[in-house]
Protein backbone atom coordinates (compact mmCIF):
# COMPACT_ATOMS: atom_id res chain seq x y z
CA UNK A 1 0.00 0.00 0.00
CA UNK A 2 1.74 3.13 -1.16
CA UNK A 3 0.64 6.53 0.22
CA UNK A 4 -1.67 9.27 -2.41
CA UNK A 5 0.09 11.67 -4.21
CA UNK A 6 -2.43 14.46 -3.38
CA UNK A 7 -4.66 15.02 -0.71
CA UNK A 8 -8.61 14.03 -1.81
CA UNK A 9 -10.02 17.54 -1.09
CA UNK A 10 -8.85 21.44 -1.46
CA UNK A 11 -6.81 22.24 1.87
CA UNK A 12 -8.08 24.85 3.92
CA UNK A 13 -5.65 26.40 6.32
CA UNK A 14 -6.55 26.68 9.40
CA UNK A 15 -5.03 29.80 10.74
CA UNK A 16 -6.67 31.30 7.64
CA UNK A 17 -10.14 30.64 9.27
CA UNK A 18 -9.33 31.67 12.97
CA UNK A 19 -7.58 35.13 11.53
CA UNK A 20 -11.16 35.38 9.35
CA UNK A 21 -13.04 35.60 13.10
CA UNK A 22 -15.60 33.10 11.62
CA UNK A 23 -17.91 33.12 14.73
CA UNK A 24 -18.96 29.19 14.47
CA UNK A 25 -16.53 26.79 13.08
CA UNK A 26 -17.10 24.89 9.65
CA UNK A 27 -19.03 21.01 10.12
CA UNK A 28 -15.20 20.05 8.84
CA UNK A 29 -13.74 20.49 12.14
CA UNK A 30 -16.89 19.26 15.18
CA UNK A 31 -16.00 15.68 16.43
CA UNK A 32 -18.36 13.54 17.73
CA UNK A 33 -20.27 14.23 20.97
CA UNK A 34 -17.81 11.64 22.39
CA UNK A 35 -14.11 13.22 21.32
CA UNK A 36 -15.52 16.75 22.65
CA UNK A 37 -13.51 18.41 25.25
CA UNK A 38 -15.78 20.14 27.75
CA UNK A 39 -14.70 23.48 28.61
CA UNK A 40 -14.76 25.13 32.47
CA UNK A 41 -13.00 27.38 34.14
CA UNK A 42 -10.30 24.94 35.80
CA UNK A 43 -10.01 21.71 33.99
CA UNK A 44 -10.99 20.35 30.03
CA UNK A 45 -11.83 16.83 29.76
CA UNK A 46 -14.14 14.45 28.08
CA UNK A 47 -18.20 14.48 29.22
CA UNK A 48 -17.07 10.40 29.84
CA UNK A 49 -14.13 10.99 31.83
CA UNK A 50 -13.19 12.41 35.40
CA UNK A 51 -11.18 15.95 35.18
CA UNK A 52 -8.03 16.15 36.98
CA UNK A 53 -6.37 19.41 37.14
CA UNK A 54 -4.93 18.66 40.09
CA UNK A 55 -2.26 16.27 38.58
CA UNK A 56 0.44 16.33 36.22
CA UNK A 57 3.04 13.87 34.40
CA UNK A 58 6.35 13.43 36.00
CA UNK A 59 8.96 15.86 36.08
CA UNK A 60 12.55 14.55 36.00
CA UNK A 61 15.76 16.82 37.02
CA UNK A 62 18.62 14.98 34.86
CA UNK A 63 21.31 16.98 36.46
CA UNK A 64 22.92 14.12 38.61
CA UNK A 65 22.79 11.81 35.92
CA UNK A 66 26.43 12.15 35.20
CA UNK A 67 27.99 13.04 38.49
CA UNK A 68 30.08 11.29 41.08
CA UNK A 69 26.50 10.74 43.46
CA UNK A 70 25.68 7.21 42.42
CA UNK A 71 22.66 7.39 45.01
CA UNK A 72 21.51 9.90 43.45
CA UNK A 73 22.17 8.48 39.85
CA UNK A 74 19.92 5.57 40.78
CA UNK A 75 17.25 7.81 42.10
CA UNK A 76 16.73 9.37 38.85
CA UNK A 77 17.23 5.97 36.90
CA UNK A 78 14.30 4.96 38.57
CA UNK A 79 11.97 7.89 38.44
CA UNK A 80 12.84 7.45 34.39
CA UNK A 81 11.45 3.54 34.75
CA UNK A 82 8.73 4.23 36.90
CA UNK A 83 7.59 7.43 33.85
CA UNK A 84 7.99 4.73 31.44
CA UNK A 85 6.19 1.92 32.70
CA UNK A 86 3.31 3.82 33.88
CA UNK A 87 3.08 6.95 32.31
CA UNK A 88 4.85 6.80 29.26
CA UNK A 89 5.01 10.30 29.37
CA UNK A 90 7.59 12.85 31.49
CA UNK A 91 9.44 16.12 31.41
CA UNK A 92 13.14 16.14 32.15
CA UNK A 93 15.15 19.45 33.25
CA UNK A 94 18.65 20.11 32.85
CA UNK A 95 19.20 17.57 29.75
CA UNK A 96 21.61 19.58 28.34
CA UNK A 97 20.21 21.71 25.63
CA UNK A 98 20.41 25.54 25.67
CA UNK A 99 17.84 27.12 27.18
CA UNK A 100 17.99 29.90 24.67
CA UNK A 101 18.24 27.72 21.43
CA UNK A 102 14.84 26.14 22.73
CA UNK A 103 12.88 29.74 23.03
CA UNK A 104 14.86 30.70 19.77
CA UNK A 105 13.34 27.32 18.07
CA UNK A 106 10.10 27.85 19.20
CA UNK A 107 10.02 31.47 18.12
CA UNK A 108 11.66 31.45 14.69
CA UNK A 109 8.83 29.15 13.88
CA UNK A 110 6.08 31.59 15.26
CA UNK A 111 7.44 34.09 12.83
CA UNK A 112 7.49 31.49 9.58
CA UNK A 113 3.58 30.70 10.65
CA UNK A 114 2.84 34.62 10.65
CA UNK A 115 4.41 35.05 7.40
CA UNK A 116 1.90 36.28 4.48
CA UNK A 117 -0.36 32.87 3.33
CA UNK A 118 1.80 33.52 -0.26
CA UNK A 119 5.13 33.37 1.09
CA UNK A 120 4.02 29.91 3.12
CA UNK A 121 2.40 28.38 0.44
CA UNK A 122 5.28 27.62 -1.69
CA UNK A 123 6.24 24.90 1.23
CA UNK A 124 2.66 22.91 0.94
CA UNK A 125 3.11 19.38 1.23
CA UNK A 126 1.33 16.44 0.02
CA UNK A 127 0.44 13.14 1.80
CA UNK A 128 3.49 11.54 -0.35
CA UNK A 129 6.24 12.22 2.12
CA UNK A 130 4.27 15.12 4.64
CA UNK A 131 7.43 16.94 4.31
CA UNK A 132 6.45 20.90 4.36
CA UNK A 133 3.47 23.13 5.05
CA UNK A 134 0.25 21.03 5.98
CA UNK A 135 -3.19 21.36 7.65
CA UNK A 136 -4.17 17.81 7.77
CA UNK A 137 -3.50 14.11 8.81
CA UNK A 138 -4.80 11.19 6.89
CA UNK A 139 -6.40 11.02 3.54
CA UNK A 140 -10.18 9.85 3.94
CA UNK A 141 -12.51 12.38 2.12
CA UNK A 142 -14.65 13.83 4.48
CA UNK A 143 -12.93 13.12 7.64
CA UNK A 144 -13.45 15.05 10.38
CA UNK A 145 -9.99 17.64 10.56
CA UNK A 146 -8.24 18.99 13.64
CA UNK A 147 -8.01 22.95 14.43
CA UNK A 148 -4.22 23.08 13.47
CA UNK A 149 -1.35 23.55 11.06
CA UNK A 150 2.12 21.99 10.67
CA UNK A 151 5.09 22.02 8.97
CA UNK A 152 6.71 18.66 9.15
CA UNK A 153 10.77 18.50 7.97
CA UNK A 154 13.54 15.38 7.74
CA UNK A 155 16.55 15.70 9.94
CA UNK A 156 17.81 12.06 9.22
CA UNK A 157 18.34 10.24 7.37
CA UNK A 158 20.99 12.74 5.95
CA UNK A 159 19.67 11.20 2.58
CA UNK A 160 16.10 12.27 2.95
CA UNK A 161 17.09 15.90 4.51
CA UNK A 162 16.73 18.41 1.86
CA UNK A 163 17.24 22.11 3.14
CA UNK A 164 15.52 23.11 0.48
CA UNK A 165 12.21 21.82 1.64
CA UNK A 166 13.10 23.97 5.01
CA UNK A 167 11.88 27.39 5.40
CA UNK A 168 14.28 30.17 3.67
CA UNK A 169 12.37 32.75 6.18
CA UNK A 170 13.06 34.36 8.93
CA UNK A 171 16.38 34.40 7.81
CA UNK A 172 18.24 31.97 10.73
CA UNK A 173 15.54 29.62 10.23
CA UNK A 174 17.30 26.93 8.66
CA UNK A 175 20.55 28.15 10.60
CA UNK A 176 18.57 27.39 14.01
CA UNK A 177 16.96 24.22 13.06
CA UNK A 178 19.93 22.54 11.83
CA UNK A 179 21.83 23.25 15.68
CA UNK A 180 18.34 22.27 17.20
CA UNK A 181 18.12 18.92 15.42
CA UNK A 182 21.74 18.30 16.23
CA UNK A 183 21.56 18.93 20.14
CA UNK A 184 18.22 17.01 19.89
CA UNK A 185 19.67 13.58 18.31
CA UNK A 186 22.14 13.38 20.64
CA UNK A 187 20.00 13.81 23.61
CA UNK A 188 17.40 11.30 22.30
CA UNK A 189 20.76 9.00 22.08
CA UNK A 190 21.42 9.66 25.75
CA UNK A 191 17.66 8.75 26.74
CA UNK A 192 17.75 6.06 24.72
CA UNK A 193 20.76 4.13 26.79
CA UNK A 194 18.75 5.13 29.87
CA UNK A 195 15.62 2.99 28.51
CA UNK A 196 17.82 0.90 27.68
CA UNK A 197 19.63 0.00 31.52
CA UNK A 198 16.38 0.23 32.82
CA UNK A 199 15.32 -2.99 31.04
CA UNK A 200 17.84 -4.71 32.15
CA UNK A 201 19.56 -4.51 28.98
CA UNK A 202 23.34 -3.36 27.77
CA UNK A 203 22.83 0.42 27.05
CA UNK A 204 23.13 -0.19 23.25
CA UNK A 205 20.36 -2.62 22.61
CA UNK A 206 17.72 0.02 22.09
CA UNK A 207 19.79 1.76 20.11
CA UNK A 208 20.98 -1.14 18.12
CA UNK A 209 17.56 -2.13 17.33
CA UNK A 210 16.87 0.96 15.89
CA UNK A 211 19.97 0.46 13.26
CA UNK A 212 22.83 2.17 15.35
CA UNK A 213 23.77 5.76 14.20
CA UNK A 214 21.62 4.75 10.80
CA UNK A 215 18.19 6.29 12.54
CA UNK A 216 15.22 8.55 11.10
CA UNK A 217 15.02 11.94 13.00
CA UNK A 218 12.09 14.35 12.17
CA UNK A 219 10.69 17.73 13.33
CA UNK A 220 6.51 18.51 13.21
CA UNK A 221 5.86 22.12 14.21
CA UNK A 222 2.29 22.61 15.40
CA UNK A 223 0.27 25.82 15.38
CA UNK A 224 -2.79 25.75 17.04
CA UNK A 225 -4.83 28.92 15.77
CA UNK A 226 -7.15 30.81 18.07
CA UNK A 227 -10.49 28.86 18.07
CA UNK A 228 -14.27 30.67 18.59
CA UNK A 229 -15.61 26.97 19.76
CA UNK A 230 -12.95 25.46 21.93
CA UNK A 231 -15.51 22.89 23.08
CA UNK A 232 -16.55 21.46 19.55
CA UNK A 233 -13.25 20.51 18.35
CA UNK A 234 -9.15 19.45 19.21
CA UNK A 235 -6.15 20.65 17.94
CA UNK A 236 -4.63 17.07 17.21
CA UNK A 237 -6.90 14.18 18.17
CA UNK A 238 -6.61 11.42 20.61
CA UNK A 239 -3.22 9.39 19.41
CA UNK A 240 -0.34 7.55 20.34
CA UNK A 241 3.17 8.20 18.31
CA UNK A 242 4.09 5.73 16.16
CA UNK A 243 7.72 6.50 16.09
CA UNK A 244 10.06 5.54 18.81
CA UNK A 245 10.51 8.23 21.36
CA UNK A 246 9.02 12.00 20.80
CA UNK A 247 10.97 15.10 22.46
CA UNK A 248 8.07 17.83 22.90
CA UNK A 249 9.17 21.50 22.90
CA UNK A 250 5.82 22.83 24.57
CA UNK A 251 4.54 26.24 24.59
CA UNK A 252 5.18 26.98 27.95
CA UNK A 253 2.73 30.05 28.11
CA UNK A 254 -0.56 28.18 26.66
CA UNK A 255 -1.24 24.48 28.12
CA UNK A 256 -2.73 22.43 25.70
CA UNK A 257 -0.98 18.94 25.30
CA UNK A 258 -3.55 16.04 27.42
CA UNK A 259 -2.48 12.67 28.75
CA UNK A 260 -4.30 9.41 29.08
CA UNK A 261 -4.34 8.37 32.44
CA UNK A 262 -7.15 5.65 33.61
CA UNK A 263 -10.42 6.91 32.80
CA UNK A 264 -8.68 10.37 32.64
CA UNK A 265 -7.23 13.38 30.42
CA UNK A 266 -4.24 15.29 32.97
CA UNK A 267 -3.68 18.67 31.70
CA UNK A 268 0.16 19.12 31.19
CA UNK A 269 1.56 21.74 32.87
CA UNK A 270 5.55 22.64 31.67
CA UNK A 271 8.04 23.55 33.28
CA UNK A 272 10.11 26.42 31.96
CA UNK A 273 12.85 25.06 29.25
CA UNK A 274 11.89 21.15 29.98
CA UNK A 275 11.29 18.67 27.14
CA UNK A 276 7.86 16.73 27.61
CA UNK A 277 9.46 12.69 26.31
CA UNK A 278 7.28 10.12 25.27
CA UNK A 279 7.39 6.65 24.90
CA UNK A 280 5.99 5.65 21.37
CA UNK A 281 4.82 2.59 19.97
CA UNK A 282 8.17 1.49 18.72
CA UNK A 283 9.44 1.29 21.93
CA UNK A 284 6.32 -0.38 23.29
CA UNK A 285 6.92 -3.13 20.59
CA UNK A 286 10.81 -3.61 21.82
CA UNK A 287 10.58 -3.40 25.18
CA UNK A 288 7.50 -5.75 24.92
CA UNK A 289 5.08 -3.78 26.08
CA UNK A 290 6.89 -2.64 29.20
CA UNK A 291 7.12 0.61 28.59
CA UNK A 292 3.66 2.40 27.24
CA UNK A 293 3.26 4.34 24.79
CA UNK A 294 0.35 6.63 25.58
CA UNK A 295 -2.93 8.47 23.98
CA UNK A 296 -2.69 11.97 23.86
CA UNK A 297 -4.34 15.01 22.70
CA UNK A 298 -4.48 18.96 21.93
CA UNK A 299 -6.80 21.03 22.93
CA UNK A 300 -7.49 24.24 21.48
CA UNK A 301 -8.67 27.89 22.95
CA UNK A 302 -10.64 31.17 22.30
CA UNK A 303 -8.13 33.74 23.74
CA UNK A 304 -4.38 32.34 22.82
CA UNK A 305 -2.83 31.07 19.58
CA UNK A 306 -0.06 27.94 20.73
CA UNK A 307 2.90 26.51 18.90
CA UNK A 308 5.44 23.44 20.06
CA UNK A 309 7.58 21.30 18.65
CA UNK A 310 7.61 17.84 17.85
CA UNK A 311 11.09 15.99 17.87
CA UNK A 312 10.31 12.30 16.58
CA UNK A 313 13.50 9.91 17.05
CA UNK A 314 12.68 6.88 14.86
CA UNK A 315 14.04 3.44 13.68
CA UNK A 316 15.41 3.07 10.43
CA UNK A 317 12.61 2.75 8.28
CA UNK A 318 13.54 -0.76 6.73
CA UNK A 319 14.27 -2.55 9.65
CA UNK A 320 11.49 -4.90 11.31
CA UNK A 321 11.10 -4.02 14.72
CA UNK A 322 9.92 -6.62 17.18
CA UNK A 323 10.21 -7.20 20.98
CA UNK A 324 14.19 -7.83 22.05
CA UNK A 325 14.99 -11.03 22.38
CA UNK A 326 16.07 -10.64 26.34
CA UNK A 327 12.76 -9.52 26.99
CA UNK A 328 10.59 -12.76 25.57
CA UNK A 329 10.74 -15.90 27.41
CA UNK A 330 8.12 -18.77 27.92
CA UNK A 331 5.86 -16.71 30.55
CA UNK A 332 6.38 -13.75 28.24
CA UNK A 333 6.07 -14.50 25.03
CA UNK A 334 6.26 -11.50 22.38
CA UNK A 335 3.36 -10.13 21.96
CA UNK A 336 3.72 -8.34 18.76
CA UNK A 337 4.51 -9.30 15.23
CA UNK A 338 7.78 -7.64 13.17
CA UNK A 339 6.88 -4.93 11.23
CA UNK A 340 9.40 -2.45 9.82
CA UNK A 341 8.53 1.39 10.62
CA UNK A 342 7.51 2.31 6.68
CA UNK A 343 4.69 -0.41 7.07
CA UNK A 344 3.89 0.71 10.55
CA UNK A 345 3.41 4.60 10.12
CA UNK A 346 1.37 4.15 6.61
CA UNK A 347 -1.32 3.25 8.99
CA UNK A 348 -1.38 7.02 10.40
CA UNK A 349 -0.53 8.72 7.33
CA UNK A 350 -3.47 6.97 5.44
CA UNK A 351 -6.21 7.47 8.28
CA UNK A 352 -5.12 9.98 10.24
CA UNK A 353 -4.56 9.95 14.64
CA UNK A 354 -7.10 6.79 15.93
CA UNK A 355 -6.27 6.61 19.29
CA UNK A 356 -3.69 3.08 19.61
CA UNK A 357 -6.05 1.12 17.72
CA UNK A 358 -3.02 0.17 15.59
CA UNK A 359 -0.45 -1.44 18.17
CA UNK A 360 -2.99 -2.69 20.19
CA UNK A 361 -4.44 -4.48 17.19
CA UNK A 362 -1.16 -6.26 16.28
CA UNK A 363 -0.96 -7.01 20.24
CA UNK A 364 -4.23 -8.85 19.71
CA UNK A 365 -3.65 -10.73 16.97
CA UNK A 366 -0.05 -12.17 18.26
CA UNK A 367 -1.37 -13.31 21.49
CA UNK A 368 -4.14 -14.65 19.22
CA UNK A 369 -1.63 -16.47 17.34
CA UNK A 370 0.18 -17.03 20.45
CA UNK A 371 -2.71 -18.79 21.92
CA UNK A 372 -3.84 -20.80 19.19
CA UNK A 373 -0.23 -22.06 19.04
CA UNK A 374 -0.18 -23.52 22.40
């Protein structure tokens, strides 16, 4: 199955609608009663689910990591295991990265999204690759959209990165993202030999798995336009990342981002020049579903426009990925089929975010098989 060339309808930009002060939002963009976020003053959360405002994912210092303390060392190896085993979701401080790159990153693309409509359009992508200037997921006609825009770019494979395809304005645009996705790849290289101890495992295996040094980075910018009905719609709906581990530059101004936990959505609250990681489904499949990846979600707002950053750190496309072979054993058998990351991520680039119906459907049909086998 090979992805369109072109998307099946006319795109409409979104930030194009909010900046037209369009009082009701078009039918395009109203989920179902059931996908609503209900608005209050405190909390936003689904009419099924329990609000909790009063909770929020973990937040990791990393600053002892690499000192002479090896109390303190273990302390924050296991605060990392205990995110990724039941949240699958954390923030880490002090990992490393400039503090003023990170606002720099995070502004330069403000900038590009206020840039005239003609001088973005030139970047429009198409659901071939995704690479450039888009306004939708998935490629169903008459699928309900989200209230955003992206721009989505290649870091690595140095093959696939094409500077080109990277925003010529403002003019250190390309300049900044190229140091961002640098400092980024080598942090998610750090976190990834952290994972990696935590299993049990030699520090490398993770890594290995993922074809060494021969990885796929990416970058998806999201800008989440003003919104007149905050309550009909989301910003990006309910998902879980299908790559292998996501670095989050929030905006730290605007909450937005909203975690699965139980029966309920926890607001994320960041912390000042912290990376939100999360576990995604590639590392659910290797560690064998001992770490989680996790639904998540965007809400939107009437008052404030938002924009983050989405740093995916992904296995080489052609390898099959499957749970390490340390990690199976007779009372744990794997529990999900090899699949190499092309064939996995067609799934959300042909239908769009659906929740983790995907990896939990290949989890079902390998214990299936499992079973059947016995």
């Amino acid at each position: 199955m090979n992805s369109p060339v072109d998307w099946p309808e006319p795109i409409v930009r979104v930030q194009s609608l909010s900046e037209s002060e369009v009082p009701v939002i078009p039918d395009r963009y109203i989920k179902p009663p059931l996908e609503r976020p209900t608005i209050n003053s405190t909390t936003t959360t689904t009419t099924a689910d329990a609000p909790r405002d009063d909770v929020n994912i973990p937040i990791i210092d990393l600053q002892g990591l690499y000192g002479d303390d090896d109390n303190l060392r273990t302390t924050i190896l296991g605060q990392i295991s205990e995110a990724c085993r039941e949240w699958g979701f954390f923030q880490i401080l002090n990992h490393g990265v400039c503090p003023q790159l990170m606002d720099r990153a995070r502004e330069v693309w403000r900038e590009f999204f206020h840039l005239p409509l003609e001088m973005k359009q030139p970047y429009a992508n198409s659901p071939k690759t995704y690479e450039g200037y888009g306004s939708r997921l998935g490629v169903e006609k008459g699928a309900i959209l989200d209230w955003s825009d992206y721009y989505f770019l290649h870091y690595l494979p140095l093959s696939l990165k094409d500077y080109n395809k990277w925003p010529a304005l403002p003019a250190d645009c390309r300049e900044v993202l190229d140091e961002y996705g640098k400092e980024l790849v080598n942090l998610c290289g750090r976190l990834m030999k952290l994972l990696s101890l935590n299993l049990g495992l030699e520090e490398d295996i993770l890594q290995n798995a993922f074809g060494g040094q021969n990885i796929g980075a990416c970058l998806r910018v999201n800008f989440y336009p003003k919104c007149p009905q905050p309550d009909l719609t989301l910003g990006l709906s309910s998902h879980s990342d299908p790559g292998g581990m996501t670095l989050l530059l929030p905006d730290d101004q605007v909450p937005g981002l909203q975690v699965r936990r139980e029966n309920n959505w926890i607001t994320v609250k960041p912390a000042r020049h912290a990376f939100i990681v999360n576990i995604g489904d590639q590392i659910q499949v290797l560690s064998n579903a001992i770490y989680k990846s996790v639904e998540h979600r965007v809400i939107v707002n009437s008052g404030q426009e938002r924009v983050s950053l989405a740093f995916f750190y992904n296995p080489k496309s052609d390898i099959p990925i499957e749970p390490a072979k340390e990690l199976v054993a007779h009372d744990r058998p794997a529990l999900y089929p090899p699949m190499t990351f092309d064939e996995y991520r067609l799934f959300i680039r042909l239908r769009g975010p659906r929740g983790k119906s995907q990896v939990e459907s290949l989890r079902s049909q390998n214990t299936y098989e499992f079973c059947s086998c016995k």
